[in-house]
PDB file of N, CA and C in Angstrom:
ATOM      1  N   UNK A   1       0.862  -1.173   0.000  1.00  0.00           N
ATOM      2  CA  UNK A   1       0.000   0.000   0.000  1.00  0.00           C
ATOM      3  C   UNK A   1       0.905   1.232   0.000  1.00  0.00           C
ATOM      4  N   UNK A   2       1.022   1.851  -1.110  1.00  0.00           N
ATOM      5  CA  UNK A   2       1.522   2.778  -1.128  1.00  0.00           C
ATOM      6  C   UNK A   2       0.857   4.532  -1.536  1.00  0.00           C
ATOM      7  N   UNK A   3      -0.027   4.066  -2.230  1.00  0.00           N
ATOM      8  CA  UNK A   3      -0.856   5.159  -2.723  1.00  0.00           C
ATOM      9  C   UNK A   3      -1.674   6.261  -1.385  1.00  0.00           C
ATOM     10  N   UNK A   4      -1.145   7.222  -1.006  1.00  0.00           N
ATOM     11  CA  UNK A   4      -1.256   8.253  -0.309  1.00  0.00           C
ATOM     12  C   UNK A   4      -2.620   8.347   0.050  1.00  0.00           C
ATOM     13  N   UNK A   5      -3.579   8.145  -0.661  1.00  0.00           N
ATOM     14  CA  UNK A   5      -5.343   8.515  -0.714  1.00  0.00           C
ATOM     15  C   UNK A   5      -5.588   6.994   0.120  1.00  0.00           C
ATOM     16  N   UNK A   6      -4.755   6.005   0.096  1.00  0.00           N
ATOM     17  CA  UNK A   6      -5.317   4.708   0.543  1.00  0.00           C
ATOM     18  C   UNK A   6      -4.329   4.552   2.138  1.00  0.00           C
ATOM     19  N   UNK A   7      -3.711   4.976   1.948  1.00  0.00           N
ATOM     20  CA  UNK A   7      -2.936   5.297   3.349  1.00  0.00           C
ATOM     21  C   UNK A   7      -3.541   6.227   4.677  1.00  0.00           C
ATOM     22  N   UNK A   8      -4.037   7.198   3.840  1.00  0.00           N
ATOM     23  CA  UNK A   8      -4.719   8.033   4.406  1.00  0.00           C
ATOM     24  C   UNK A   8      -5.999   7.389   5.006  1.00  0.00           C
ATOM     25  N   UNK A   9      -7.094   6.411   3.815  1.00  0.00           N
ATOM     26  CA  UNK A   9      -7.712   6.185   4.470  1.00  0.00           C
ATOM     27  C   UNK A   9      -7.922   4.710   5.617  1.00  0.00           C
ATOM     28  N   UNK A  10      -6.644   4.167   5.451  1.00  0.00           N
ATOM     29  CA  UNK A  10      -6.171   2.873   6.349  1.00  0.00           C
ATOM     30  C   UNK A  10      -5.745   3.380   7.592  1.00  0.00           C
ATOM     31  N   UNK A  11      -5.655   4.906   7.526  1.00  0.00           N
ATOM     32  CA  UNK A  11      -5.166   5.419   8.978  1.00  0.00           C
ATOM     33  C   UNK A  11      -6.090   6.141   9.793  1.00  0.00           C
ATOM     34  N   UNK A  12      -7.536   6.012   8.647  1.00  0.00           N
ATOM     35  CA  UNK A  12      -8.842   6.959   9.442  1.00  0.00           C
ATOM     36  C   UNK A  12      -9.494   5.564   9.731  1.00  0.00           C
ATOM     37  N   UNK A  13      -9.506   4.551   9.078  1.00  0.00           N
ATOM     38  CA  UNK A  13     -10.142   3.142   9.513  1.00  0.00           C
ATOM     39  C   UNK A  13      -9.649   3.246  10.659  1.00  0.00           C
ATOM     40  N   UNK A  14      -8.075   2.996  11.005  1.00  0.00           N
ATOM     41  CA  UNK A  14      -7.310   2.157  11.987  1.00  0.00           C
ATOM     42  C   UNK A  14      -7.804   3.104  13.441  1.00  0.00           C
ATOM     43  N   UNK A  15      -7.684   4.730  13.097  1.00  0.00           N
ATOM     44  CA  UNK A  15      -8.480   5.960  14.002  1.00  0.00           C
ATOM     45  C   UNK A  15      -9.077   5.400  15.169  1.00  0.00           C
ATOM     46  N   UNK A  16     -10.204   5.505  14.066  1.00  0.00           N
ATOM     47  CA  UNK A  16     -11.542   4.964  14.411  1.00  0.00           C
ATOM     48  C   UNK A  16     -11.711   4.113  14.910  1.00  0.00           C
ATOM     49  N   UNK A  17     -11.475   2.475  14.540  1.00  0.00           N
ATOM     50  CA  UNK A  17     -11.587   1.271  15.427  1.00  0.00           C
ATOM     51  C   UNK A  17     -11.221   1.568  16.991  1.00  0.00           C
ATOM     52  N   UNK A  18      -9.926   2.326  17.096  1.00  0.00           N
ATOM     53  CA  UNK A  18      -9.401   2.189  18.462  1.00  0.00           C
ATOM     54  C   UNK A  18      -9.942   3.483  19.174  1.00  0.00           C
ATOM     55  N   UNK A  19     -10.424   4.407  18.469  1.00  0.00           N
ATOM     56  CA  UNK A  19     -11.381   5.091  19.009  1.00  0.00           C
ATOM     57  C   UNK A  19     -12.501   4.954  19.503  1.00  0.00           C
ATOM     58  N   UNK A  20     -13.267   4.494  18.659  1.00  0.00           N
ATOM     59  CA  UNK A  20     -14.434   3.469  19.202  1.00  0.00           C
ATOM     60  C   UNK A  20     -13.786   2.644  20.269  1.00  0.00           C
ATOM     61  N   UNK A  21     -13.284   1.825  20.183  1.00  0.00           N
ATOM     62  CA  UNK A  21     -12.701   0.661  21.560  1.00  0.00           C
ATOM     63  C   UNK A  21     -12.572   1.439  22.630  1.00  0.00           C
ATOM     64  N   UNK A  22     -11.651   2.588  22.300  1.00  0.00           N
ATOM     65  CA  UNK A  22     -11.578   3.814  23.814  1.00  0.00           C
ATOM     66  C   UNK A  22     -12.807   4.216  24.271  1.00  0.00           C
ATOM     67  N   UNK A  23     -14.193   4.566  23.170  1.00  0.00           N
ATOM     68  CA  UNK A  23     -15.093   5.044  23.795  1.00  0.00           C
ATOM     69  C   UNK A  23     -15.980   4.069  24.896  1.00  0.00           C
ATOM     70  N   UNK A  24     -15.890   2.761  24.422  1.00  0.00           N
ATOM     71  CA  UNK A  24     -16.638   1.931  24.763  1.00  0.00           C
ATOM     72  C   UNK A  24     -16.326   1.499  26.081  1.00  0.00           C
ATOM     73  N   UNK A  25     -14.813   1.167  26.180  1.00  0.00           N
ATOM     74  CA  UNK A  25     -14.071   1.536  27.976  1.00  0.00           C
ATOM     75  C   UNK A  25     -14.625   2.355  28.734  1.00  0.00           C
ATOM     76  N   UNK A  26     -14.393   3.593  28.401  1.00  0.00           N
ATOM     77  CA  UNK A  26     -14.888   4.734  28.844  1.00  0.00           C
ATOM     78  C   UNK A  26     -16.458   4.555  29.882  1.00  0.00           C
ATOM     79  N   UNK A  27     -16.941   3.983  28.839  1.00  0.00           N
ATOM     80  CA  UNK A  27     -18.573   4.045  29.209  1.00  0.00           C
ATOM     81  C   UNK A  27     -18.986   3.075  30.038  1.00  0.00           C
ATOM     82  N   UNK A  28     -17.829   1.940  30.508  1.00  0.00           N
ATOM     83  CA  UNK A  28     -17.864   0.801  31.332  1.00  0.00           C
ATOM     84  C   UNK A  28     -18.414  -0.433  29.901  1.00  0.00           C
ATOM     85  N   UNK A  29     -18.211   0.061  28.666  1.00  0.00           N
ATOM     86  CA  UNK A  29     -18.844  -1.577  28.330  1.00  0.00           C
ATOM     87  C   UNK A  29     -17.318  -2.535  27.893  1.00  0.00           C
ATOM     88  N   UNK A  30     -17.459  -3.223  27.123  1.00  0.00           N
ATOM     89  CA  UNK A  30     -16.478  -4.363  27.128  1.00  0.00           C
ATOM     90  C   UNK A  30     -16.044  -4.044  26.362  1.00  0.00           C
ATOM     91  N   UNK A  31     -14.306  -3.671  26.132  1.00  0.00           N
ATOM     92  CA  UNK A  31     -13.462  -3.240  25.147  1.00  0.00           C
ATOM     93  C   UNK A  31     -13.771  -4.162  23.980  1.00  0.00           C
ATOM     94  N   UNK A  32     -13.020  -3.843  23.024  1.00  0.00           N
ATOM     95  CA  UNK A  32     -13.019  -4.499  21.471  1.00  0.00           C
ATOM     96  C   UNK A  32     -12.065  -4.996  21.180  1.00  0.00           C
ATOM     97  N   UNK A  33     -10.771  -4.140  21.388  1.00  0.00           N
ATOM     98  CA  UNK A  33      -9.768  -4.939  21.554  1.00  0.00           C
ATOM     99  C   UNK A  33      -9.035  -5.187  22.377  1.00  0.00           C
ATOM    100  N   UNK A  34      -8.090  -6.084  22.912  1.00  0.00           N
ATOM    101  CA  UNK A  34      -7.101  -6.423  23.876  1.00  0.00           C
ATOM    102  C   UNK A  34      -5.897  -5.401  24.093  1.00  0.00           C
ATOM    103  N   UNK A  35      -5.406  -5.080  24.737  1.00  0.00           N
ATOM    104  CA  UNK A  35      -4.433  -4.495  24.779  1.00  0.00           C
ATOM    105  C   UNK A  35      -3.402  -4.726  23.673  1.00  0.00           C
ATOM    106  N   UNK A  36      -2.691  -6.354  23.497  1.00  0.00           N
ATOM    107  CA  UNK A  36      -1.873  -6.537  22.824  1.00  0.00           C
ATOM    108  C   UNK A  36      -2.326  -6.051  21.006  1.00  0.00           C
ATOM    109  N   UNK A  37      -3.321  -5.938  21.208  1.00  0.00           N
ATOM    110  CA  UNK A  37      -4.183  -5.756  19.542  1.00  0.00           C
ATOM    111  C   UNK A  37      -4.295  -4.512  19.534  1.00  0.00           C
ATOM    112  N   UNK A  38      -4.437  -3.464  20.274  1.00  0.00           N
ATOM    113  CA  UNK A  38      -4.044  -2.309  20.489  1.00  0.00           C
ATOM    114  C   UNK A  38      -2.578  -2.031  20.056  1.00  0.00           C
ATOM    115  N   UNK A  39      -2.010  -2.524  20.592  1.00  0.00           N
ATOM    116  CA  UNK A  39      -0.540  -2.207  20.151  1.00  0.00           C
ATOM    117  C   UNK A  39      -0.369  -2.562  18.721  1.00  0.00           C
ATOM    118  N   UNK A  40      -0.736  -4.114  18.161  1.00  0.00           N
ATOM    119  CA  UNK A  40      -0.370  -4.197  16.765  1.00  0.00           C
ATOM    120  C   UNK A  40      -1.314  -2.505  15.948  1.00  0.00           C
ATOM    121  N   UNK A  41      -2.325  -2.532  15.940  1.00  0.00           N
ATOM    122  CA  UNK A  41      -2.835  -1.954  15.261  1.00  0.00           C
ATOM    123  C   UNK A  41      -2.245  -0.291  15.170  1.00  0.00           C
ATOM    124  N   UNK A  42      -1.261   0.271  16.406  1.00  0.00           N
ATOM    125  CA  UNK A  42      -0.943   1.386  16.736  1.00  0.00           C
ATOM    126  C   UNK A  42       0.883   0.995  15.890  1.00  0.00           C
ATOM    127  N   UNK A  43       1.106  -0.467  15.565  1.00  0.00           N
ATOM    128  CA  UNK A  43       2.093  -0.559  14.923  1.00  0.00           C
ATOM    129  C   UNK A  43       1.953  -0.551  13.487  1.00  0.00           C
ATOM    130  N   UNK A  44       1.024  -0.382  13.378  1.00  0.00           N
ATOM    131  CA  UNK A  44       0.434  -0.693  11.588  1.00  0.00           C
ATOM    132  C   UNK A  44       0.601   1.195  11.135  1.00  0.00           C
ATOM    133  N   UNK A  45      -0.022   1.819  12.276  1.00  0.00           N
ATOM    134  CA  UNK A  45      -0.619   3.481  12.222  1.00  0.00           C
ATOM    135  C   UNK A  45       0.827   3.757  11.806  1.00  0.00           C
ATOM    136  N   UNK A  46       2.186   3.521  12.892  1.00  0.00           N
ATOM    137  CA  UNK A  46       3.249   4.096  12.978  1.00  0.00           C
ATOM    138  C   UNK A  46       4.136   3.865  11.300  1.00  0.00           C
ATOM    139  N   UNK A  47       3.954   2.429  11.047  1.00  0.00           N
ATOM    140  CA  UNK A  47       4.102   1.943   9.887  1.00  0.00           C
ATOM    141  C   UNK A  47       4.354   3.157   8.428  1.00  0.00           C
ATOM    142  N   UNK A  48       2.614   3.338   8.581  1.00  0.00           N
ATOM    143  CA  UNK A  48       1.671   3.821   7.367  1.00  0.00           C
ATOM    144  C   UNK A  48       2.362   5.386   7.767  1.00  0.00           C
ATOM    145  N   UNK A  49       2.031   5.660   8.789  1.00  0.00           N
ATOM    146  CA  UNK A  49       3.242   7.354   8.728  1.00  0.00           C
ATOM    147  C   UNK A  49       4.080   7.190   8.397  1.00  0.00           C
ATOM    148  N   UNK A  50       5.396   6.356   8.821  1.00  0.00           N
ATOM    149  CA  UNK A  50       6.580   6.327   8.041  1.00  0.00           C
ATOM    150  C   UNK A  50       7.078   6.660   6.663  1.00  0.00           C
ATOM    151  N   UNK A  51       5.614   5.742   6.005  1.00  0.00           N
ATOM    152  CA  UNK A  51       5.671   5.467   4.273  1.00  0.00           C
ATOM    153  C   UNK A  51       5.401   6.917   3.447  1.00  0.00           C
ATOM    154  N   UNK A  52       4.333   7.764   4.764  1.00  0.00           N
ATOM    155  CA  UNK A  52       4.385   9.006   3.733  1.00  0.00           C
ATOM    156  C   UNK A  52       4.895  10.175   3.998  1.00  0.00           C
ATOM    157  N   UNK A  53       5.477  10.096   5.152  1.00  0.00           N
ATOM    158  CA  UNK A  53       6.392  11.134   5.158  1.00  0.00           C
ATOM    159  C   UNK A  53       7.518  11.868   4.512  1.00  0.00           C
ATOM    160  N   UNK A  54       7.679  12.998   4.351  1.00  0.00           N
ATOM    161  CA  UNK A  54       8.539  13.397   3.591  1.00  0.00           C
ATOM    162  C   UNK A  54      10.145  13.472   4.290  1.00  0.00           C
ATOM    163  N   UNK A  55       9.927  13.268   5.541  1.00  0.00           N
ATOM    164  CA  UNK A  55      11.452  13.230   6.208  1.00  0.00           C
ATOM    165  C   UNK A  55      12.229  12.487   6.180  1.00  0.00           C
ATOM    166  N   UNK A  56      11.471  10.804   5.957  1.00  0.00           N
ATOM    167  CA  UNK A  56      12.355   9.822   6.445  1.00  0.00           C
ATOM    168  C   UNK A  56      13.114   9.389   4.971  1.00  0.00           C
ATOM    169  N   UNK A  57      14.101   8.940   5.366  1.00  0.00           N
ATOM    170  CA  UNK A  57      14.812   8.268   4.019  1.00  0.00           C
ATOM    171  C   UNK A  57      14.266   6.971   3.971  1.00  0.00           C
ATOM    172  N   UNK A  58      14.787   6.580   2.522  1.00  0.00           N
ATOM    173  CA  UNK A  58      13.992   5.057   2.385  1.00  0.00           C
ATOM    174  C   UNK A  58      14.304   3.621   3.296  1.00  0.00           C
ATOM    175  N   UNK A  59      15.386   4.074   4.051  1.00  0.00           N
ATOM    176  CA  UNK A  59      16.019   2.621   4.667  1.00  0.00           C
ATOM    177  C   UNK A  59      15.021   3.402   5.975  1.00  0.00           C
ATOM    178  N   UNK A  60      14.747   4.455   6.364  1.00  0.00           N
ATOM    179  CA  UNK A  60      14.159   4.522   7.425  1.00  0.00           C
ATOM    180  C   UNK A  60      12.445   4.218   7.715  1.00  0.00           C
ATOM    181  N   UNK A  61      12.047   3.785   6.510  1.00  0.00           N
ATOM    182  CA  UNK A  61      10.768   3.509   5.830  1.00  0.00           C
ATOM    183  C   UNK A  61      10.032   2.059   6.767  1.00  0.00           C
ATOM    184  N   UNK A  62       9.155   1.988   7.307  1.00  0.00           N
ATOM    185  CA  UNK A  62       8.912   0.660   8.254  1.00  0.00           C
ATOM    186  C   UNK A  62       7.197   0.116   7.149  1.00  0.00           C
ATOM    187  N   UNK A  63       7.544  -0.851   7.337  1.00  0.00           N
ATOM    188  CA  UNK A  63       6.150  -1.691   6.700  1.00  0.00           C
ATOM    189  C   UNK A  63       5.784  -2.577   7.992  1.00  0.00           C
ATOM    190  N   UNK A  64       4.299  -2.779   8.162  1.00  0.00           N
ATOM    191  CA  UNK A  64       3.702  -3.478   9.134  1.00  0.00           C
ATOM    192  C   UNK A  64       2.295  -3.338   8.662  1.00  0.00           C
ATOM    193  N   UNK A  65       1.661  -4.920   8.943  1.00  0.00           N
ATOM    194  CA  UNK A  65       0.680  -5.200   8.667  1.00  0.00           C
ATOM    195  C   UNK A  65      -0.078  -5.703   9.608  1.00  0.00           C
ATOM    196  N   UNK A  66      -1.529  -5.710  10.080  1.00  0.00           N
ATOM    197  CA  UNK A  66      -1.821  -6.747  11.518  1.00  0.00           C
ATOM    198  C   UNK A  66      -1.909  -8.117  10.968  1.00  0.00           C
ATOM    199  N   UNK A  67      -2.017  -8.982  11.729  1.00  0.00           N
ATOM    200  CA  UNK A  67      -2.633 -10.249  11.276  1.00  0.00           C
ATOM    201  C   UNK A  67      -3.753 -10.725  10.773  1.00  0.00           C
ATOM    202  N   UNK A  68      -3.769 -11.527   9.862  1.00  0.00           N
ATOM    203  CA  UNK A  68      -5.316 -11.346   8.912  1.00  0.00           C
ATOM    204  C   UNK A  68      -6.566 -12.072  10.199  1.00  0.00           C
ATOM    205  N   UNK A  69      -6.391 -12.186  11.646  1.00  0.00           N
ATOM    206  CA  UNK A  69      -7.233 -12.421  12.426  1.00  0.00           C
ATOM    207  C   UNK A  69      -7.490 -10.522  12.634  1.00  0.00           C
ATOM    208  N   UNK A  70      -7.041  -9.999  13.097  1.00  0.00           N
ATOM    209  CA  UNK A  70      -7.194  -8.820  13.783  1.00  0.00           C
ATOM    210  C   UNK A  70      -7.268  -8.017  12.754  1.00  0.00           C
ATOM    211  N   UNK A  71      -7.108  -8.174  11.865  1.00  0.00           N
ATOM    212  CA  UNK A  71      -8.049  -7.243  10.771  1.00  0.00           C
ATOM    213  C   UNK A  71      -9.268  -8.170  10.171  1.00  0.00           C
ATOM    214  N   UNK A  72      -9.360  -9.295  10.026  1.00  0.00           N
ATOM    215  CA  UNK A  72     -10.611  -9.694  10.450  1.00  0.00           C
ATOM    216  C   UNK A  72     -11.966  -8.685  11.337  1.00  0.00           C
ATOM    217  N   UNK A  73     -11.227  -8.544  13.031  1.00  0.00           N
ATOM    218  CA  UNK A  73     -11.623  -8.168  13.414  1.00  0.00           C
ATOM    219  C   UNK A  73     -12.197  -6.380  13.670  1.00  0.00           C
ATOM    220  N   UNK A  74     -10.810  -5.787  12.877  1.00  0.00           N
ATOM    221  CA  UNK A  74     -10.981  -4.403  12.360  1.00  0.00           C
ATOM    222  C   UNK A  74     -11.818  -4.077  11.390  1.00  0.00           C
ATOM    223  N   UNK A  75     -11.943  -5.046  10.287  1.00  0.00           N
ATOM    224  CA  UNK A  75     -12.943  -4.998   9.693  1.00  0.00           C
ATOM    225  C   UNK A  75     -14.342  -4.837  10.243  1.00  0.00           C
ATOM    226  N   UNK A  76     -14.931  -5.929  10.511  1.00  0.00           N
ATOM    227  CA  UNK A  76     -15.639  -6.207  11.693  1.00  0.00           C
ATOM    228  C   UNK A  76     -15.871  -5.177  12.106  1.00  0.00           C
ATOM    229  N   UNK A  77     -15.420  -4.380  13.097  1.00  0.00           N
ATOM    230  CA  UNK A  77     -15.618  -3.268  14.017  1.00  0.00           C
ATOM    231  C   UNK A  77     -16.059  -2.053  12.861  1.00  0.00           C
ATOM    232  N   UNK A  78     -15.657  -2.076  11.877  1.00  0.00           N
ATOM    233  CA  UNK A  78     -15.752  -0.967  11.128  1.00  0.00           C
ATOM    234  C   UNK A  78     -17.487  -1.197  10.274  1.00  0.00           C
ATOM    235  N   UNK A  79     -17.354  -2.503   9.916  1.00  0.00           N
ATOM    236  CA  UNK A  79     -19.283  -2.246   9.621  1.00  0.00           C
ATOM    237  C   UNK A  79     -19.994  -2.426  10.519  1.00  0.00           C
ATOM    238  N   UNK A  80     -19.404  -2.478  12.007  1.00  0.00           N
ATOM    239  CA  UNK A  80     -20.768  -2.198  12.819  1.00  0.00           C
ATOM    240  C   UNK A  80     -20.522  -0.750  13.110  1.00  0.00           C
ATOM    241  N   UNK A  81     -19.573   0.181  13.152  1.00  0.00           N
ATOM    242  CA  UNK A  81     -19.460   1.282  13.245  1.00  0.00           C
ATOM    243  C   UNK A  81     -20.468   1.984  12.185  1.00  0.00           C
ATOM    244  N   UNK A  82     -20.601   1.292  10.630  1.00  0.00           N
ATOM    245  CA  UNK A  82     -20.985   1.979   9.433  1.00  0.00           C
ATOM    246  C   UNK A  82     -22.909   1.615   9.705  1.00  0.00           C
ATOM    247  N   UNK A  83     -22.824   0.451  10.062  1.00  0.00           N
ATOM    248  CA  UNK A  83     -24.321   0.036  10.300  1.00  0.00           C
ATOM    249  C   UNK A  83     -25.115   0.948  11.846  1.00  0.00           C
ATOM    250  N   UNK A  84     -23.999   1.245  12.266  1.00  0.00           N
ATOM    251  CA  UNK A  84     -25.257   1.791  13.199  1.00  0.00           C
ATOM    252  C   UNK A  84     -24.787   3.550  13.455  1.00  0.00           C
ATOM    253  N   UNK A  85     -24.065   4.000  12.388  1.00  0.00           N
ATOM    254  CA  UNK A  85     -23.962   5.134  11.934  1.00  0.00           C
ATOM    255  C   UNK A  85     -23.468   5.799  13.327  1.00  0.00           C
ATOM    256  N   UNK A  86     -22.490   5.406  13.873  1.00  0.00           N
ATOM    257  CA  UNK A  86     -21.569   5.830  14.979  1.00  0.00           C
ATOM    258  C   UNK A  86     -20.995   7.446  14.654  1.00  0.00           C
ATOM    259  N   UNK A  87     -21.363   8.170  15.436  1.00  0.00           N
ATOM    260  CA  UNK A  87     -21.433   9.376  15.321  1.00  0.00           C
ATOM    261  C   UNK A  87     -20.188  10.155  15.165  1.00  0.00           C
ATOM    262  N   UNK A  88     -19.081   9.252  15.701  1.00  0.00           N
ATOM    263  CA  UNK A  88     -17.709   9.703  16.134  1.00  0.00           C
ATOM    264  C   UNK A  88     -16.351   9.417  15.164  1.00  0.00           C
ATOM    265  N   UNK A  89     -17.191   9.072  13.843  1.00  0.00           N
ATOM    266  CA  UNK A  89     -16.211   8.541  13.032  1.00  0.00           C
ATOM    267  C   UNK A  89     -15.146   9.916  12.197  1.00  0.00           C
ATOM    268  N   UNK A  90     -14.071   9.841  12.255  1.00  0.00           N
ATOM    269  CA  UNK A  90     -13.454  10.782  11.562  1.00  0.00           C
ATOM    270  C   UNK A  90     -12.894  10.435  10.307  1.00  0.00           C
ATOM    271  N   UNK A  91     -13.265  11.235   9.404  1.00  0.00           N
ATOM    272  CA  UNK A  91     -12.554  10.905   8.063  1.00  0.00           C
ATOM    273  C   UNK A  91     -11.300  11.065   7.794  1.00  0.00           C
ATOM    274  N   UNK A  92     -10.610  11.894   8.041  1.00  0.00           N
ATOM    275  CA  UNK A  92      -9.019  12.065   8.319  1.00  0.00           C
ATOM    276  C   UNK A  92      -8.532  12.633   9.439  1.00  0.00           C
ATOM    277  N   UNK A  93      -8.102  11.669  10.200  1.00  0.00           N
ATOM    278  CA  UNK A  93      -8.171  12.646  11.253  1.00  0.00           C
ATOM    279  C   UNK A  93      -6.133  13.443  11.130  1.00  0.00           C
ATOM    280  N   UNK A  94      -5.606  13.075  10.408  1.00  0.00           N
ATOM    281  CA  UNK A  94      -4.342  13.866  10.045  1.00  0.00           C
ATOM    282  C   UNK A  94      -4.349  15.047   9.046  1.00  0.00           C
ATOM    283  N   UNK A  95      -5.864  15.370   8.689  1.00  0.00           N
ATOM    284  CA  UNK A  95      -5.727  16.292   7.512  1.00  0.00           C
ATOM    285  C   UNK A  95      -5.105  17.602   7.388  1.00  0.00           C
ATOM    286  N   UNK A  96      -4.751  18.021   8.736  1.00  0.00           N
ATOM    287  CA  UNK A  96      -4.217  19.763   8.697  1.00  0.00           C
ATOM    288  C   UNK A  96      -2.985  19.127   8.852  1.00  0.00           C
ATOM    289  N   UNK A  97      -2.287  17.603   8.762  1.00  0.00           N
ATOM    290  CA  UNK A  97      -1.091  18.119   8.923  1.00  0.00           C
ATOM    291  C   UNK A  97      -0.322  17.883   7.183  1.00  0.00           C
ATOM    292  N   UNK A  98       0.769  18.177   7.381  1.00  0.00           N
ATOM    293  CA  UNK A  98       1.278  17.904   5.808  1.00  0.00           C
ATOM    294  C   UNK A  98       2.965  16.689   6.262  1.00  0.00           C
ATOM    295  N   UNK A  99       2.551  16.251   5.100  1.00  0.00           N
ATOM    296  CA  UNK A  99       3.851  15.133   5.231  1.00  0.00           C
ATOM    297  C   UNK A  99       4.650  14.764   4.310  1.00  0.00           C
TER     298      UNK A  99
END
């Protein structure tokens, strides 16, 4: 995945899921994801910045993907987010910055 428009939006998906998961803590109901799935998915985010930044050189460039269970499950989280029209979804949430 390299294309900037698809990066962008693999990083408002990825947002969102763990946003939602935070809200749902919050409110006392039962997280979504585990801690450790938290972390992959915050390793995928760090990843996908790397790739479009304009600072890093190419050896400094990181690729990471989750496991096709936990994006299974990101998936998942994302059409029940779309089906019950979750109010809190952000479309980019990096858009004022430039990279």
């Amino acid at each position: 995945m390299n294309d900037k428009t698809q990066i962008d939006q693999r990083l408002s998906d990825l947002h969102n899921v763990l946003y939602y998961c935070s809200e749902q803590q919050k409110h006392g109901r039962i997280h979504v994801f585990k801690t450790c799935e938290r972390i992959c998915i915050n390793q995928e985010r760090g990843a996908l910045l790397s790739q479009i930044s304009k600072e890093n050189f190419p050896s400094e460039v990181r690729y990471y993907k989750v496991t096709a269970a936990l994006e299974a499950k990101v998936k998942l989280t994302l059409e029940k987010l779309e089906q019950t029209s979750w109010g809190n979804l952000i479309q980019n949430p990096f858009e004022n910055e430039n990279y």
